[in-house]
C-alpha atoms as a PDB file:
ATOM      1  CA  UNK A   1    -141.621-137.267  30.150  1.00  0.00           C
ATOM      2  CA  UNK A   2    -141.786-140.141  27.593  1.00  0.00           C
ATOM      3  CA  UNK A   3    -144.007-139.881  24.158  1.00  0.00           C
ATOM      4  CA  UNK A   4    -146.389-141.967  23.435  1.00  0.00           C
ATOM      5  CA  UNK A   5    -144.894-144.088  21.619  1.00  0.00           C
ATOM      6  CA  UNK A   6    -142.161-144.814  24.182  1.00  0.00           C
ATOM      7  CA  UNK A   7    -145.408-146.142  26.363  1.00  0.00           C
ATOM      8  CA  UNK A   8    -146.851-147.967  23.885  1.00  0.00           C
ATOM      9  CA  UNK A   9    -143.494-149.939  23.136  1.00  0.00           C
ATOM     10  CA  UNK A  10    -142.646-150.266  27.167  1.00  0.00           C
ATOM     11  CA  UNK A  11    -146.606-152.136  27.248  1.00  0.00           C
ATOM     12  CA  UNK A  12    -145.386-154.286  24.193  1.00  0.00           C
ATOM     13  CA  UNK A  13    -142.806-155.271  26.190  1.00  0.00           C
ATOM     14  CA  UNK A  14    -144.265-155.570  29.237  1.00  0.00           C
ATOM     15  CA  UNK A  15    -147.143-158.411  27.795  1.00  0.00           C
ATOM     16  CA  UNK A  16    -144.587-160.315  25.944  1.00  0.00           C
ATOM     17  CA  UNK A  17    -142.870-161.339  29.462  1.00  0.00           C
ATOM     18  CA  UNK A  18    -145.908-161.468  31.442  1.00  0.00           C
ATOM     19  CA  UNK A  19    -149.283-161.613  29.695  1.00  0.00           C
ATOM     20  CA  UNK A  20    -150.672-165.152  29.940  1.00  0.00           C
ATOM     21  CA  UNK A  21    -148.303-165.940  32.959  1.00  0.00           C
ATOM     22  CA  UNK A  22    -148.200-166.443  36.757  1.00  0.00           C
ATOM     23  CA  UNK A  23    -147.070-164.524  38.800  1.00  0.00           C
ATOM     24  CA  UNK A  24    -143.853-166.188  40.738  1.00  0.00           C
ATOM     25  CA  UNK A  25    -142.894-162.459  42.124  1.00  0.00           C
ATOM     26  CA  UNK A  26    -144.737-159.624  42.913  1.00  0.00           C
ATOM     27  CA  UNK A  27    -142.911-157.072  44.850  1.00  0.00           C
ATOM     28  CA  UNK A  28    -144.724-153.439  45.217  1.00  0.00           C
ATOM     29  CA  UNK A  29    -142.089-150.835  46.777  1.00  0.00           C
ATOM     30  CA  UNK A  30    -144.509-148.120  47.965  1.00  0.00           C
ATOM     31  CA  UNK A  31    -145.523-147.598  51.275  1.00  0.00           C
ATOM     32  CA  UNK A  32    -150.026-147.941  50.046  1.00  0.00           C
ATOM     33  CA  UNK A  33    -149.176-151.631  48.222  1.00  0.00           C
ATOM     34  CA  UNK A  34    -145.682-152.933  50.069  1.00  0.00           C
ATOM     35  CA  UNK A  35    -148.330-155.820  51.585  1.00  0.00           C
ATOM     36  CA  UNK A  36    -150.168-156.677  48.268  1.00  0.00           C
ATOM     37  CA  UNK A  37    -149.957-160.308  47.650  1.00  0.00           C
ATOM     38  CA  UNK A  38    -150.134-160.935  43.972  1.00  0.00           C
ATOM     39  CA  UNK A  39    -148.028-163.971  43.699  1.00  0.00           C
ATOM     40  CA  UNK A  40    -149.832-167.158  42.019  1.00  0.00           C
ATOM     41  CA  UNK A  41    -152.293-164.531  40.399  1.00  0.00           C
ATOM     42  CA  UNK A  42    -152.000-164.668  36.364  1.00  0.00           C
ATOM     43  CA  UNK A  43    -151.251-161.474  34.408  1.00  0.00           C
ATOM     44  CA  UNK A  44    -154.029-160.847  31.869  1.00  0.00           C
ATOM     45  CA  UNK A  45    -153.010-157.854  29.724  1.00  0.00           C
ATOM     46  CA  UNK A  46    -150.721-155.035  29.926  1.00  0.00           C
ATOM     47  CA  UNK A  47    -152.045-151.433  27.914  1.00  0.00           C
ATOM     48  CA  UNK A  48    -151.389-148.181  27.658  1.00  0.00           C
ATOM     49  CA  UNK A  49    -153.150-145.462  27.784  1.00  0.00           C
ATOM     50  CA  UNK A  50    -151.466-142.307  26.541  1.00  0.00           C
ATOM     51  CA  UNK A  51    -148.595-142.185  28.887  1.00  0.00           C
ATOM     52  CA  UNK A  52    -149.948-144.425  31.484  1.00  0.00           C
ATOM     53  CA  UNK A  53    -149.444-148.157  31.945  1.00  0.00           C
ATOM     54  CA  UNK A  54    -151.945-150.326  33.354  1.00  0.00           C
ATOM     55  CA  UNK A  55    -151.078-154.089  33.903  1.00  0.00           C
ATOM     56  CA  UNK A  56    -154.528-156.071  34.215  1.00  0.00           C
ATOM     57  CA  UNK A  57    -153.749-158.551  36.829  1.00  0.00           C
ATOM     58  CA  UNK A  58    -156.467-162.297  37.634  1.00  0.00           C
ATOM     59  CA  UNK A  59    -158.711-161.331  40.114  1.00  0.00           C
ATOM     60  CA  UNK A  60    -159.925-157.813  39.181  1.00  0.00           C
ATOM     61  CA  UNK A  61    -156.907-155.911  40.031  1.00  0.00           C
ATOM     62  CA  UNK A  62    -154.747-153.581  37.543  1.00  0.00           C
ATOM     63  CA  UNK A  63    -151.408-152.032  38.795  1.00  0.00           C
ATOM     64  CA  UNK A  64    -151.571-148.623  36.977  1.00  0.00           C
ATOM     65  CA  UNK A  65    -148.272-147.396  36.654  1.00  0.00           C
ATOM     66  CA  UNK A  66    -146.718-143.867  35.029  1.00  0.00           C
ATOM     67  CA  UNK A  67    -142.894-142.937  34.239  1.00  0.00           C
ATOM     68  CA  UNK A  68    -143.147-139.482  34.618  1.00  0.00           C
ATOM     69  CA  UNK A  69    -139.652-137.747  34.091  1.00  0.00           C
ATOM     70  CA  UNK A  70    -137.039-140.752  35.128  1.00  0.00           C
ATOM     71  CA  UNK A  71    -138.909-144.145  35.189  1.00  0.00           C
ATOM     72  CA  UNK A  72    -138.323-147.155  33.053  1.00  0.00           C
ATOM     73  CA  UNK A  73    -139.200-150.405  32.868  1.00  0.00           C
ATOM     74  CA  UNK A  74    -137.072-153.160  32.316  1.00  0.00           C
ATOM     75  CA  UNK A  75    -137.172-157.133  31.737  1.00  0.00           C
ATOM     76  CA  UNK A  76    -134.863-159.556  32.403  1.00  0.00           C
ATOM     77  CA  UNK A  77    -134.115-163.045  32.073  1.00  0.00           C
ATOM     78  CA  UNK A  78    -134.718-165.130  35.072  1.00  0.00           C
ATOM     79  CA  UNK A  79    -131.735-165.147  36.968  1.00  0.00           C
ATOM     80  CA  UNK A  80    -130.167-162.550  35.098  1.00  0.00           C
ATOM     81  CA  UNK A  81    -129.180-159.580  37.000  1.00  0.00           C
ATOM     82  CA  UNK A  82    -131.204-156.386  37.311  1.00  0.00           C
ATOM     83  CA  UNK A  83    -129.334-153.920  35.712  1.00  0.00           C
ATOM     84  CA  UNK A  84    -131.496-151.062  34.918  1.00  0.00           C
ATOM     85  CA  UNK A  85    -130.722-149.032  37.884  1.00  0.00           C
ATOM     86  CA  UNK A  86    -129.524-148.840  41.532  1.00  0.00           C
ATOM     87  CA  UNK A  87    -131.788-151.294  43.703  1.00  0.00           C
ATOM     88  CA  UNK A  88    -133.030-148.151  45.734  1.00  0.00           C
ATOM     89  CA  UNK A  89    -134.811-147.034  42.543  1.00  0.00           C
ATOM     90  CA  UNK A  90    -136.927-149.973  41.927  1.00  0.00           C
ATOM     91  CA  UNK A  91    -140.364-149.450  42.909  1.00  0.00           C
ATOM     92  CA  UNK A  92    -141.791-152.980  41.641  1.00  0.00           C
ATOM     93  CA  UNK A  93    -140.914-156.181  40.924  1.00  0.00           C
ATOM     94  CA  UNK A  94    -143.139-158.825  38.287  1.00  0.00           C
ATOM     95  CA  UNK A  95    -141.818-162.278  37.610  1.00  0.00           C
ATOM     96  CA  UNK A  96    -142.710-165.451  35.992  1.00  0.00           C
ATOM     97  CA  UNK A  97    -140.421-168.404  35.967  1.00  0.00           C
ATOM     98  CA  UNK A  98    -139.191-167.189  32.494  1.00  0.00           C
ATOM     99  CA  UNK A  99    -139.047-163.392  32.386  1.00  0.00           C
ATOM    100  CA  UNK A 100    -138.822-160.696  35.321  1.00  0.00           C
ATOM    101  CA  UNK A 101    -140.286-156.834  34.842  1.00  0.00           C
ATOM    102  CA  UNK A 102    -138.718-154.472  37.089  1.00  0.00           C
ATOM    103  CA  UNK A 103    -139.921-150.642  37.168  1.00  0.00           C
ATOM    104  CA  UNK A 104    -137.248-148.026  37.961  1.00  0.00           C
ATOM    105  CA  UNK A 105    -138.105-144.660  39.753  1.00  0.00           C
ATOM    106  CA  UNK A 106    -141.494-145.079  38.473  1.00  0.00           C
ATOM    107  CA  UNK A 107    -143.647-141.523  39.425  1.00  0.00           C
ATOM    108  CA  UNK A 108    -147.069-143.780  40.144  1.00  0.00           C
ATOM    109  CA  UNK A 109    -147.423-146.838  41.079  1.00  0.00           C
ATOM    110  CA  UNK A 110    -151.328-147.792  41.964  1.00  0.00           C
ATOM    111  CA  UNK A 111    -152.556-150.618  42.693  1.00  0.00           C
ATOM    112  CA  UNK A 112    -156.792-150.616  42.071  1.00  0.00           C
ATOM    113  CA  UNK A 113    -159.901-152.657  40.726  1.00  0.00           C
ATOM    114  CA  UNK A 114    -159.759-152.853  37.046  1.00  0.00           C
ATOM    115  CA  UNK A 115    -163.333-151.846  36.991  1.00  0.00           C
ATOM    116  CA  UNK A 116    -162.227-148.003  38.387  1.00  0.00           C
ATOM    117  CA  UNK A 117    -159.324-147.587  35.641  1.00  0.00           C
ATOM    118  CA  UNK A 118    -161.247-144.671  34.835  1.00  0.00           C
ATOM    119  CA  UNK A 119    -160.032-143.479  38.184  1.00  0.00           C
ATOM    120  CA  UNK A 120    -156.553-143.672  36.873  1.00  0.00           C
ATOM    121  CA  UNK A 121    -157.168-142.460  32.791  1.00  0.00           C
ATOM    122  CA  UNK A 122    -160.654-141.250  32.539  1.00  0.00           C
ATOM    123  CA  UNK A 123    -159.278-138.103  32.221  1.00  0.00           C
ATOM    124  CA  UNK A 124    -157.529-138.670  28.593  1.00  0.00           C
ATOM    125  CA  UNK A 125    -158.801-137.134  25.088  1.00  0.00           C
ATOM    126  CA  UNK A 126    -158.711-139.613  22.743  1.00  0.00           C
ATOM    127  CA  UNK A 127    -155.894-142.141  22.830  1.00  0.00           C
ATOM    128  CA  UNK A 128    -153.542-141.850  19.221  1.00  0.00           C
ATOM    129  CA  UNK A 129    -152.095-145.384  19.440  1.00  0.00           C
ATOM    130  CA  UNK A 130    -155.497-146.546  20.926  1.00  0.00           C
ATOM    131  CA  UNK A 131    -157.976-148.782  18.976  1.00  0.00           C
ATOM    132  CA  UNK A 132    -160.711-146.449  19.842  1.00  0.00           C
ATOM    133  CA  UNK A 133    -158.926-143.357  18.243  1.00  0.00           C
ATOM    134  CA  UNK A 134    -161.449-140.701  17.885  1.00  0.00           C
ATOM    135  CA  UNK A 135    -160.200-137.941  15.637  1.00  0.00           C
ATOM    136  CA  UNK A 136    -163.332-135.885  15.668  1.00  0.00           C
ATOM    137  CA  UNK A 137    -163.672-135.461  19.703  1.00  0.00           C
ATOM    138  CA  UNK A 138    -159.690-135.336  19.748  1.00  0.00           C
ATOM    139  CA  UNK A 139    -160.456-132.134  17.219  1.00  0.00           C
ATOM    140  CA  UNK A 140    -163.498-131.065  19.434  1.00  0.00           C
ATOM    141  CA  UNK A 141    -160.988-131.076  22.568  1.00  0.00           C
ATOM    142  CA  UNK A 142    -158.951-129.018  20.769  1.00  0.00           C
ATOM    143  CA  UNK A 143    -161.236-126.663  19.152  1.00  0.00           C
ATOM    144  CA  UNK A 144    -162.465-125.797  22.528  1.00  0.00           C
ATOM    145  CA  UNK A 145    -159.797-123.285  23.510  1.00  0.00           C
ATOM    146  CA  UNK A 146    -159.358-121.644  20.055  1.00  0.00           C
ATOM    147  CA  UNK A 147    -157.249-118.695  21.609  1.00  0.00           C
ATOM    148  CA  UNK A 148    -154.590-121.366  23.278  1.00  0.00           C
ATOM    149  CA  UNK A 149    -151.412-121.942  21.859  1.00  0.00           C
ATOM    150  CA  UNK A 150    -151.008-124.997  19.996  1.00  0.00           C
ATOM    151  CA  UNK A 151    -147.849-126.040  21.581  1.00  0.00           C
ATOM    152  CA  UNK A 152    -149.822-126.087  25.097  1.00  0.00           C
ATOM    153  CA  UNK A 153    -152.739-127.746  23.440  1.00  0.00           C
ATOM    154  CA  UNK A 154    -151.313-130.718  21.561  1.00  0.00           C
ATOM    155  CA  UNK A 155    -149.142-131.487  25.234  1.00  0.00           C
ATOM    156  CA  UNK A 156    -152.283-131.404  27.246  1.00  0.00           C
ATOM    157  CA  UNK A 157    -153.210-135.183  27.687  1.00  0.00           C
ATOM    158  CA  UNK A 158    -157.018-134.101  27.649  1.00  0.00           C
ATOM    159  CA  UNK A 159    -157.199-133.217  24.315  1.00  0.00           C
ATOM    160  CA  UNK A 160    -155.586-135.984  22.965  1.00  0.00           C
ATOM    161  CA  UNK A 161    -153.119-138.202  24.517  1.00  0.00           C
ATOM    162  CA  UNK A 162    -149.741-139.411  23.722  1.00  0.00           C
ATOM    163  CA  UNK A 163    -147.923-136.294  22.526  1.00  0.00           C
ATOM    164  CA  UNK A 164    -145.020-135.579  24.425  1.00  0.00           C
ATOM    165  CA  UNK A 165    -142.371-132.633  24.042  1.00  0.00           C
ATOM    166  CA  UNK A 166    -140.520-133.954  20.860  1.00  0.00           C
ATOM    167  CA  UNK A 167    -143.802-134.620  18.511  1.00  0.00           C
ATOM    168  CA  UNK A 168    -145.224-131.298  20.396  1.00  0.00           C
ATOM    169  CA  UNK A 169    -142.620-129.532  18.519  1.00  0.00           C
ATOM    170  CA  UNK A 170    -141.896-131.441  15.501  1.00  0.00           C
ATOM    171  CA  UNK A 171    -145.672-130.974  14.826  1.00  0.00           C
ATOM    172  CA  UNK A 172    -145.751-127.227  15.184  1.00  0.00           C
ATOM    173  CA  UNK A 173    -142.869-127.408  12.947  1.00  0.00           C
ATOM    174  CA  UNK A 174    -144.680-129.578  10.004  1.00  0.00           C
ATOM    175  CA  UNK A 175    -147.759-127.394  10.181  1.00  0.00           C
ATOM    176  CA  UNK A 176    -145.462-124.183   9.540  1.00  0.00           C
ATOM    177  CA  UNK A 177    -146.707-122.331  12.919  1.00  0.00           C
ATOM    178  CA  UNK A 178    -145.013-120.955  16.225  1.00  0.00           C
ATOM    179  CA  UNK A 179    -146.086-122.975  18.935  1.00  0.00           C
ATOM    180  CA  UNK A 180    -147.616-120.081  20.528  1.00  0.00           C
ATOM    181  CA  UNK A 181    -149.931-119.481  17.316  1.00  0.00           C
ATOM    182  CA  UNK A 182    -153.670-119.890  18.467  1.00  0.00           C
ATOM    183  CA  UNK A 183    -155.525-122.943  18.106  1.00  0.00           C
ATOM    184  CA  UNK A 184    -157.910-121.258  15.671  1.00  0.00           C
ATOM    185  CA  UNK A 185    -155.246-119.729  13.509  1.00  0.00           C
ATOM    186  CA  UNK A 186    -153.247-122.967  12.688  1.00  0.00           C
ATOM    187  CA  UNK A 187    -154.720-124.106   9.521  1.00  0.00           C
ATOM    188  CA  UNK A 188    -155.436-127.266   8.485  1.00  0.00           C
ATOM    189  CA  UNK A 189    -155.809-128.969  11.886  1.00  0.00           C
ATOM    190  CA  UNK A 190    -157.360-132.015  11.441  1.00  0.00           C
ATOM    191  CA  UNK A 191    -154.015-132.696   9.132  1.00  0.00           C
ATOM    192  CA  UNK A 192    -152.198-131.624  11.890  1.00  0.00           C
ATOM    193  CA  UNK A 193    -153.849-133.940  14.189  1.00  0.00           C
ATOM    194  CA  UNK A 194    -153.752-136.957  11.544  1.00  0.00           C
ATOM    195  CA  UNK A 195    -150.160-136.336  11.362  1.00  0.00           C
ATOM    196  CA  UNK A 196    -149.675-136.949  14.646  1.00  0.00           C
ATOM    197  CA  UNK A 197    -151.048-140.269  14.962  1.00  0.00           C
ATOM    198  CA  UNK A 198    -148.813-141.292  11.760  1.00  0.00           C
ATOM    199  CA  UNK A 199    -145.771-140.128  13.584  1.00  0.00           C
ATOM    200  CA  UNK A 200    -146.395-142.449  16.656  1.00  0.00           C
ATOM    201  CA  UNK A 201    -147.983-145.235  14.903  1.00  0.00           C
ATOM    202  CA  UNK A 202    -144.651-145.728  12.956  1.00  0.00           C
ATOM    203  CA  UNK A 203    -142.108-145.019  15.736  1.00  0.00           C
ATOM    204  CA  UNK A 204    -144.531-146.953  18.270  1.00  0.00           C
ATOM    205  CA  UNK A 205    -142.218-150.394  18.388  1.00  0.00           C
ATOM    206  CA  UNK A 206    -138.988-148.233  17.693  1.00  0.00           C
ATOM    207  CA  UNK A 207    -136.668-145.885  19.127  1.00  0.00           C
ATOM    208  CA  UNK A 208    -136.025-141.991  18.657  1.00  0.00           C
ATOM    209  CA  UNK A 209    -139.099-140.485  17.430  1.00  0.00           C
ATOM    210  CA  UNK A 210    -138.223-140.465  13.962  1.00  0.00           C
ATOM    211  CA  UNK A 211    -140.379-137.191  12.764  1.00  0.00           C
ATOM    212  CA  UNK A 212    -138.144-136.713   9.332  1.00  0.00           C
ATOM    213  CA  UNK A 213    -137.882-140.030   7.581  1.00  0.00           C
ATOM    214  CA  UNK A 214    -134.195-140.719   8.343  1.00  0.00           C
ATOM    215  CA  UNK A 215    -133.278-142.820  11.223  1.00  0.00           C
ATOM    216  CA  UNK A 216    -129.429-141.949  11.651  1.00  0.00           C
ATOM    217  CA  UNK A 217    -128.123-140.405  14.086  1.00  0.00           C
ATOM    218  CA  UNK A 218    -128.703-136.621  14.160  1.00  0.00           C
ATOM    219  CA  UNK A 219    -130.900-136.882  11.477  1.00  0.00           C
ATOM    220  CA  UNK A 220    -134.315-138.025  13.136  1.00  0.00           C
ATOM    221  CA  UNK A 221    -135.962-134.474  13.765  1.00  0.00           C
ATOM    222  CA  UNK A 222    -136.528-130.845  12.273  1.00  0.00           C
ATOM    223  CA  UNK A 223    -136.180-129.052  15.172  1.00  0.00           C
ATOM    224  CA  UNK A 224    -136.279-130.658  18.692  1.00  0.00           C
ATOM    225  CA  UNK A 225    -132.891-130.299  20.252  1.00  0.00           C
ATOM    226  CA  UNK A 226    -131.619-128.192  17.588  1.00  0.00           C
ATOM    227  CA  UNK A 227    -131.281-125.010  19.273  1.00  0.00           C
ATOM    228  CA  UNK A 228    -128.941-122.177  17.600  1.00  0.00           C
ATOM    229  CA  UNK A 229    -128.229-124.741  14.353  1.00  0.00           C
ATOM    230  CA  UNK A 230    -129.565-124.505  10.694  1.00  0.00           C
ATOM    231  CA  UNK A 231    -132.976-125.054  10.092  1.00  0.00           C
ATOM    232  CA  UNK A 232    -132.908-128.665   8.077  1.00  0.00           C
ATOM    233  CA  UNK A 233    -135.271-126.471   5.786  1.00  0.00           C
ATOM    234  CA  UNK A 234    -134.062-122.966   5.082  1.00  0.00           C
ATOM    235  CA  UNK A 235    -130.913-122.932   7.043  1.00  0.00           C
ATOM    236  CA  UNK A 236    -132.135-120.172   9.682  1.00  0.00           C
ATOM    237  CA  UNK A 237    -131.058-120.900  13.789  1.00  0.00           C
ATOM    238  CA  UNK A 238    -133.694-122.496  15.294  1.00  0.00           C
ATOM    239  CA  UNK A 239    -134.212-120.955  18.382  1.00  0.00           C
ATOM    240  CA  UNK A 240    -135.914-121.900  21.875  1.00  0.00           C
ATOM    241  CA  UNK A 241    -137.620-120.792  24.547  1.00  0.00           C
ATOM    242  CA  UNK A 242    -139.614-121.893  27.204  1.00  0.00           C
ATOM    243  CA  UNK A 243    -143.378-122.800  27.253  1.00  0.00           C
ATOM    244  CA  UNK A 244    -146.154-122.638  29.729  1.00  0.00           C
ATOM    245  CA  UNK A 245    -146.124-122.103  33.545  1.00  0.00           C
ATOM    246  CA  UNK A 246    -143.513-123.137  36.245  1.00  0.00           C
ATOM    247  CA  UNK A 247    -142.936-125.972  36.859  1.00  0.00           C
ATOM    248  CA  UNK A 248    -144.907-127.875  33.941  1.00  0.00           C
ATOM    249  CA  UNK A 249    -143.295-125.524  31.424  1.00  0.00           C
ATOM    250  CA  UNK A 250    -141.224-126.860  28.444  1.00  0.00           C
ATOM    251  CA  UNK A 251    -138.533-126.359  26.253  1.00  0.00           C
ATOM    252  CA  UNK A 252    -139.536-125.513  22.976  1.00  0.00           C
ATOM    253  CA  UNK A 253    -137.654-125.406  19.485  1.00  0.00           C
ATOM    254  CA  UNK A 254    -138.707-123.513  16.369  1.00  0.00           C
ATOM    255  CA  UNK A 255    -137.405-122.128  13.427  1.00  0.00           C
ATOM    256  CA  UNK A 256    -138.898-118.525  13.149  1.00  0.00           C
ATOM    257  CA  UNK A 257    -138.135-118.454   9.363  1.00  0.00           C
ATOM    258  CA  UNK A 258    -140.455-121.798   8.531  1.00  0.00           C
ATOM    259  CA  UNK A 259    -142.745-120.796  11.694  1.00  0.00           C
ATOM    260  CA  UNK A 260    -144.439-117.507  11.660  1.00  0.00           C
ATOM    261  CA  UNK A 261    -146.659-116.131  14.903  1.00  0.00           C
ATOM    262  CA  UNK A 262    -146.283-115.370  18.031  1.00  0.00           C
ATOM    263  CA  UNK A 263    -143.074-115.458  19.845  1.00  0.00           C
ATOM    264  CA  UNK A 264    -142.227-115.045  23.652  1.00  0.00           C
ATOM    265  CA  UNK A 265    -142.696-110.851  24.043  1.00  0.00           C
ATOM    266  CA  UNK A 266    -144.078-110.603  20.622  1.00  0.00           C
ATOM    267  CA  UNK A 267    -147.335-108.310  20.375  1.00  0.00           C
ATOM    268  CA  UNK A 268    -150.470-110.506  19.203  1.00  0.00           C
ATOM    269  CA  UNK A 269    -150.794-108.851  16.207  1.00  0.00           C
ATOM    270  CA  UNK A 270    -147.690-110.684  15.126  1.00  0.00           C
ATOM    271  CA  UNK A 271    -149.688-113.806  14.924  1.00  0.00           C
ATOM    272  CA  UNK A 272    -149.980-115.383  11.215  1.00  0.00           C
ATOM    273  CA  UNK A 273    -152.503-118.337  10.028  1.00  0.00           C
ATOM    274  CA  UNK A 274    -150.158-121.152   9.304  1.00  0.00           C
ATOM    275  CA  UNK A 275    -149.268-122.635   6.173  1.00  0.00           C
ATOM    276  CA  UNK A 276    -150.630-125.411   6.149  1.00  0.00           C
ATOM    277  CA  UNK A 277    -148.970-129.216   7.213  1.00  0.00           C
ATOM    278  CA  UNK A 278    -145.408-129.886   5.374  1.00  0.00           C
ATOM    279  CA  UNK A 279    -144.791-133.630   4.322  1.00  0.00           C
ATOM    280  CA  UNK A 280    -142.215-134.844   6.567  1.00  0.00           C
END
């Protein structure tokens, strides 16, 4: 499932080819929407909302739409061919006469009044790339399960929202903690959390999730995707596991050296404050 950031930069994208334009296509590919007629109807906005996309369309209508695992967006030139995918993915169609958005095995695609978006996102903790970033009920959110593990914490969208797999992990890494170390036990949170938003405000309009401060290849992260090679800090194997409950559990990467607590099987009593947030 796509960070945050990812989102963010797919909206960016998404209101530079339509926002402030007619519609001169509108095709909806789902069996609740394939008879929505949205042609001649002007495209307001497009935003995102954590991980959700919702395209504000004239007339009090906002196609909400979510990637899940394997969707994409992509826009093309007028005329130029579509080639994001094979035509049985596509699941929606938005053109102007300059620019055309076409969605790829998208995993939602809902068509409702923009005055019942909270149908859609209401849900979310605090949005990190939104303009009404609250970092004291993001912290509350948190703080209210202070025996969870902070892995499963920072990826639930209700606490805050944004934080995929890759910053999940990279953040448990800066903060010198397991990912199964209890909320309550990671110290320095709020630096934790504040981190967090840093890390997707400055990848927001680019690509790979930088989380160490080099952008080459193989270089980007600390531990996501590094599983059995040298810790980029103290040259341990990072190892990996899985986290949470079938089937929205995760693979996880941490360096046991640089990340003390709990472990898969480990007793609790292995569990160790952490150390604090490391500058990336």
């Amino acid at each position: 499932m796509p960070e945050g950031d990812s989102v963010y930069r797919t909206a960016w994208e998404l209101r530079r080819a339509l926002a402030g334009k007619v519609l001169s296509i509108a095709d909806l590919r789902v069996p609740a929407h394939a008879t929505a007629d949205l042609v001649g109807r002007e495209v307001l906005d497009v935003a995102s909302r954590g991980k959700h996309l919702l395209t504000r369309i004239e007339g009090g209508l906002t196609l909400h739409t979510h990637l899940r695992m394997e969707g994409r967006w992509r826009v093309f030139r007028a005329g130029e061919p579509w080639t994001g995918g094979a035509r049985h993915q596509i699941r929606a169609v938005l053109g102007n006469a300059e620019r055309t958005a076409v969605g790829y095995q998208l995993g939602v695609v809902e068509l409702l009044p923009t005055e019942a978006e909270a149908r859609a996102v209401g849900h979310l903790g605090p949005d990190l790339l939104g303009a009404d970033w609250d970092e004291t009920e993001a912290l509350r959110r948190l703080g209210a399960a202070p025996a969870r593990g902070i892995g499963e914490a920072l990826l639930d969208q209700r606490n805050l929202a944004g934080i995929g797999n890759v910053y999940a992990n990279e953040l448990c890494f800066l903060a010198g903690v397991s990912p199964w170390t209890p909320v309550a036990e990671v110290g320095e949170l709020p630096r934790v959390v504040r981190a967090a938003r840093h890390l997707l405000v400055l990848n927001k309009l680019r690509h790979g999730h930088v989380t160490t401060g080099d952008p080459a290849r193989d270089r980007q992260h600390w531990v996501y995707g590094r599983a059995q090679r040298p810790c980029r800090r103290c040259g341990a194997p990072v190892s990996t596991a899985r986290l949470g409950t079938p089937p929205q559990d995760r693979v996880v990467f941490w360096c046991p050296r640089c990340q003390p607590g709990p472990t898969p099987g480990a007793s609790r009593g292995a569990s160790r404050p952490g150390r604090g947030l490391r500058p990336a």
